[in-house]
PDB file of N, CA and C in Angstrom:
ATOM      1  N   UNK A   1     -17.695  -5.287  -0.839  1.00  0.00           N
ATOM      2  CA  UNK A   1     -16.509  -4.699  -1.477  1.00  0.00           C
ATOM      3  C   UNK A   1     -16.417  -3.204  -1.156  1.00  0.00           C
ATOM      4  N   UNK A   2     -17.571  -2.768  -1.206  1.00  0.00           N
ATOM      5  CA  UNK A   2     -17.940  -1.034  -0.762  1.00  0.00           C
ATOM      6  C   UNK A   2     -17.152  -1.044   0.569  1.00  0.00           C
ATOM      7  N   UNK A   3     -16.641  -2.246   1.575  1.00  0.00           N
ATOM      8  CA  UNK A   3     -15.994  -1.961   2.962  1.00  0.00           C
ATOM      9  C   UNK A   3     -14.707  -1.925   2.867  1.00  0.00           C
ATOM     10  N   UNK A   4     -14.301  -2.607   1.778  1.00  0.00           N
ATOM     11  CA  UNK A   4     -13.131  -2.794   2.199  1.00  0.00           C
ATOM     12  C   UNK A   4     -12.020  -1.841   1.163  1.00  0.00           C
ATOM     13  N   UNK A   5     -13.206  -1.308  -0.336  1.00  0.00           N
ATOM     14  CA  UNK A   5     -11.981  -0.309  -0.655  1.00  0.00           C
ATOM     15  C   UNK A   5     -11.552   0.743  -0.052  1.00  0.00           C
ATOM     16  N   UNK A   6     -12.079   1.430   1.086  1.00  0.00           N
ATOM     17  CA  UNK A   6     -11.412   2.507   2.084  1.00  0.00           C
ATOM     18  C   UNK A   6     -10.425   1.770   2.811  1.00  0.00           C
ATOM     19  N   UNK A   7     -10.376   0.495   2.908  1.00  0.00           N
ATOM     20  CA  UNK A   7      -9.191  -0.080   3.788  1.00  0.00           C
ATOM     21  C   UNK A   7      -8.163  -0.020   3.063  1.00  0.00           C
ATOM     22  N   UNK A   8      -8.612  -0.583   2.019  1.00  0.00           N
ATOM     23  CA  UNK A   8      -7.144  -1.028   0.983  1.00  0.00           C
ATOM     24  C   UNK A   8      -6.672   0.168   0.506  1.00  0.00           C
ATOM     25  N   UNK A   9      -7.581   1.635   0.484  1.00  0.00           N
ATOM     26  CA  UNK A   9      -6.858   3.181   0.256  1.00  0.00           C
ATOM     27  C   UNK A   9      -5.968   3.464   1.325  1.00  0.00           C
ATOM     28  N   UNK A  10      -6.445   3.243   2.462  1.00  0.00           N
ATOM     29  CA  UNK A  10      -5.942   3.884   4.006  1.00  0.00           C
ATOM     30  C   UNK A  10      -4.734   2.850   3.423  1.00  0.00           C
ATOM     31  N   UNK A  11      -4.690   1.796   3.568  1.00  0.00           N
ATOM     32  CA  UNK A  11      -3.494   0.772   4.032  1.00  0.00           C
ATOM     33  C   UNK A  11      -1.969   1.057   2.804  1.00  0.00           C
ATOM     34  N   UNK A  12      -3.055   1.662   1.591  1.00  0.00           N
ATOM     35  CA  UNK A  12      -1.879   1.894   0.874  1.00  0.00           C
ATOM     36  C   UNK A  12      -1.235   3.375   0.766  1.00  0.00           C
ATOM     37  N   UNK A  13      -2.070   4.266   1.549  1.00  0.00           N
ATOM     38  CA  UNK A  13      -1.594   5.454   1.860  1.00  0.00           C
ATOM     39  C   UNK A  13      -0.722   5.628   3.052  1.00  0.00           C
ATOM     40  N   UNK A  14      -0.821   4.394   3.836  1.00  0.00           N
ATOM     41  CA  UNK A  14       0.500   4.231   5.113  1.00  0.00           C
ATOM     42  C   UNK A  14       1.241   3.887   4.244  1.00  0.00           C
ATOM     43  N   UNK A  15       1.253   2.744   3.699  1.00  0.00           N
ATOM     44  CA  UNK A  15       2.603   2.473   3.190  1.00  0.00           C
ATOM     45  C   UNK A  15       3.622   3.252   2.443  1.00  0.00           C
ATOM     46  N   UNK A  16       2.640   4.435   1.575  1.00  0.00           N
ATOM     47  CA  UNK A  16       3.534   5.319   1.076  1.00  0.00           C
ATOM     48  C   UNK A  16       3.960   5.918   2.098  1.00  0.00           C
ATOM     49  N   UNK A  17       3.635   6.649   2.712  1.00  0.00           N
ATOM     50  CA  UNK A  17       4.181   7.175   4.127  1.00  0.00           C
ATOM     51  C   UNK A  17       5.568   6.401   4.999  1.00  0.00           C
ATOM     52  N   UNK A  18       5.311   5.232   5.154  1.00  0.00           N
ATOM     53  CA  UNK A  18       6.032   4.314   5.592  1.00  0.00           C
ATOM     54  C   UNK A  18       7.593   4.196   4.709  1.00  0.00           C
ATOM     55  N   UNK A  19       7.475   4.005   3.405  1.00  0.00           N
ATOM     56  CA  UNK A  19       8.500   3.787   2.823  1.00  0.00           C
ATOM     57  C   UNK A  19       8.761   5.356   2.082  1.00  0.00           C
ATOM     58  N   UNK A  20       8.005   6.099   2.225  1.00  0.00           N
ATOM     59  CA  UNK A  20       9.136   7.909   2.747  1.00  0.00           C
ATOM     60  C   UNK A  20       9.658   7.482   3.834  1.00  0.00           C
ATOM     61  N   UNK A  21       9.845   7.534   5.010  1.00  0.00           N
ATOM     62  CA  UNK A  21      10.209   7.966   6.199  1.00  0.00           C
ATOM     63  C   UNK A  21      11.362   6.885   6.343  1.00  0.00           C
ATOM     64  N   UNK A  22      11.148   5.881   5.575  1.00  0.00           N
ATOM     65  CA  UNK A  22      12.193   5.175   6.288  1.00  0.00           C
ATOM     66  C   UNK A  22      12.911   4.704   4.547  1.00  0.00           C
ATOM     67  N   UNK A  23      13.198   4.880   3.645  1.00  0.00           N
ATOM     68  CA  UNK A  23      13.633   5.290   2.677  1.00  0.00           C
ATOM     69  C   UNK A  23      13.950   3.742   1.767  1.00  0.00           C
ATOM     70  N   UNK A  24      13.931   2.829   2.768  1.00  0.00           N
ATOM     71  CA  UNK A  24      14.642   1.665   2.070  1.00  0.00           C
ATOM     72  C   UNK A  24      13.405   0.745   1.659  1.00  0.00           C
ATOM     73  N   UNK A  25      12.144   1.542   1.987  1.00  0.00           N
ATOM     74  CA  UNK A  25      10.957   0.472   1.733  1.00  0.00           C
ATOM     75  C   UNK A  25      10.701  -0.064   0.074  1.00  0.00           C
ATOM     76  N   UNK A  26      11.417   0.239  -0.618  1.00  0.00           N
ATOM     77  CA  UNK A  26      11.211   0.051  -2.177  1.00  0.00           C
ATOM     78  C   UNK A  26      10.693  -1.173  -2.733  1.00  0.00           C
ATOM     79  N   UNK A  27      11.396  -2.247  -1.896  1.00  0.00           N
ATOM     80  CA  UNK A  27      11.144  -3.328  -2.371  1.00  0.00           C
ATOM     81  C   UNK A  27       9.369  -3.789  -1.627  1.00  0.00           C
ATOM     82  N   UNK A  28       9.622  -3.259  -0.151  1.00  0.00           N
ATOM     83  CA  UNK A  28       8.329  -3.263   0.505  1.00  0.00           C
ATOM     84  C   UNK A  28       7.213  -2.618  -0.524  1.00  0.00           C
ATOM     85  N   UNK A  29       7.374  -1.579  -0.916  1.00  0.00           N
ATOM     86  CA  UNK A  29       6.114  -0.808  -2.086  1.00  0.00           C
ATOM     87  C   UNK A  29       6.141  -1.097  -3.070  1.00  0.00           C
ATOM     88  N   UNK A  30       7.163  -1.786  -3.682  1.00  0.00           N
ATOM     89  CA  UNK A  30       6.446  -2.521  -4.858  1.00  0.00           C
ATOM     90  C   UNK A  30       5.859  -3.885  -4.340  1.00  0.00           C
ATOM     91  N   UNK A  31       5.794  -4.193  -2.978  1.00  0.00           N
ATOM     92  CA  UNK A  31       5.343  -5.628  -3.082  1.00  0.00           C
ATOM     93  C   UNK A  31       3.965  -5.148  -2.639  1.00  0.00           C
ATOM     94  N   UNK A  32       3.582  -4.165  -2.226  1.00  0.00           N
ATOM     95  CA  UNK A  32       2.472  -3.200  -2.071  1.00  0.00           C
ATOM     96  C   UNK A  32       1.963  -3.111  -3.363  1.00  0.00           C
ATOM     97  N   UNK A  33       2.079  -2.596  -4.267  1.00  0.00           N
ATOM     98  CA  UNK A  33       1.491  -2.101  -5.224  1.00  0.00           C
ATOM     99  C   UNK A  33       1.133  -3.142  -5.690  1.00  0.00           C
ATOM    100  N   UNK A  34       2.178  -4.582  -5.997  1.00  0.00           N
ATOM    101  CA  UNK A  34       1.314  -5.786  -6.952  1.00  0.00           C
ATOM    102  C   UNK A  34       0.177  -6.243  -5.472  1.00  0.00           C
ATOM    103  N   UNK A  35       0.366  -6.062  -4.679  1.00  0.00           N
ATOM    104  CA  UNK A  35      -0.908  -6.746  -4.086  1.00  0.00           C
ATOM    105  C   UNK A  35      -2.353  -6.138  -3.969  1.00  0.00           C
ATOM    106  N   UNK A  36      -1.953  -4.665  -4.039  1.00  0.00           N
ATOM    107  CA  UNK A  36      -2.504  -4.009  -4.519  1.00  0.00           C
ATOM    108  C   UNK A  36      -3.657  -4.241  -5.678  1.00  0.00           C
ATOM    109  N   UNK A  37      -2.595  -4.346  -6.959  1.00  0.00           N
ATOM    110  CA  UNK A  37      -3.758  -4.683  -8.162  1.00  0.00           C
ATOM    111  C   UNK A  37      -4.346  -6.364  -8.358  1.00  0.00           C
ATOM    112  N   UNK A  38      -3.718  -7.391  -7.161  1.00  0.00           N
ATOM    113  CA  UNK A  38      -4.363  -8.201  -7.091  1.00  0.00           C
ATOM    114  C   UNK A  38      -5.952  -7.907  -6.585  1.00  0.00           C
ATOM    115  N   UNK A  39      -5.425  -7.119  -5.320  1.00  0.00           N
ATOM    116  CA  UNK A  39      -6.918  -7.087  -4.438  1.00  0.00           C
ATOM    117  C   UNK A  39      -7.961  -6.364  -4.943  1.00  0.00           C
ATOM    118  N   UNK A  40      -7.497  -5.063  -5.926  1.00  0.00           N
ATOM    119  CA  UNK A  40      -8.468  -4.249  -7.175  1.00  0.00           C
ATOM    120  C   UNK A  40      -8.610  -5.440  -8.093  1.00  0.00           C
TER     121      UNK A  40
END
């Protein structure tokens, strides 16, 4: 588990990035975030 919470930080720190830049990701980051507290 120690491997993979730096992934699941990195992966959810693109996505914020991702849905700045391209503005319409909303629905994309919230489907981020619940998978998110599945995988926590």
């Amino acid at each position: 588990m120690s491997n993979k919470t730096p992934a699941v930080i990195v992966a959810f720190l693109l996505t914020l990035i991702v849905a700045n830049l391209f503005g319409e990701g909303k629905q994309f980051y919230m489907d981020s975030v619940l998978s998110g507290r599945k995988a926590f």
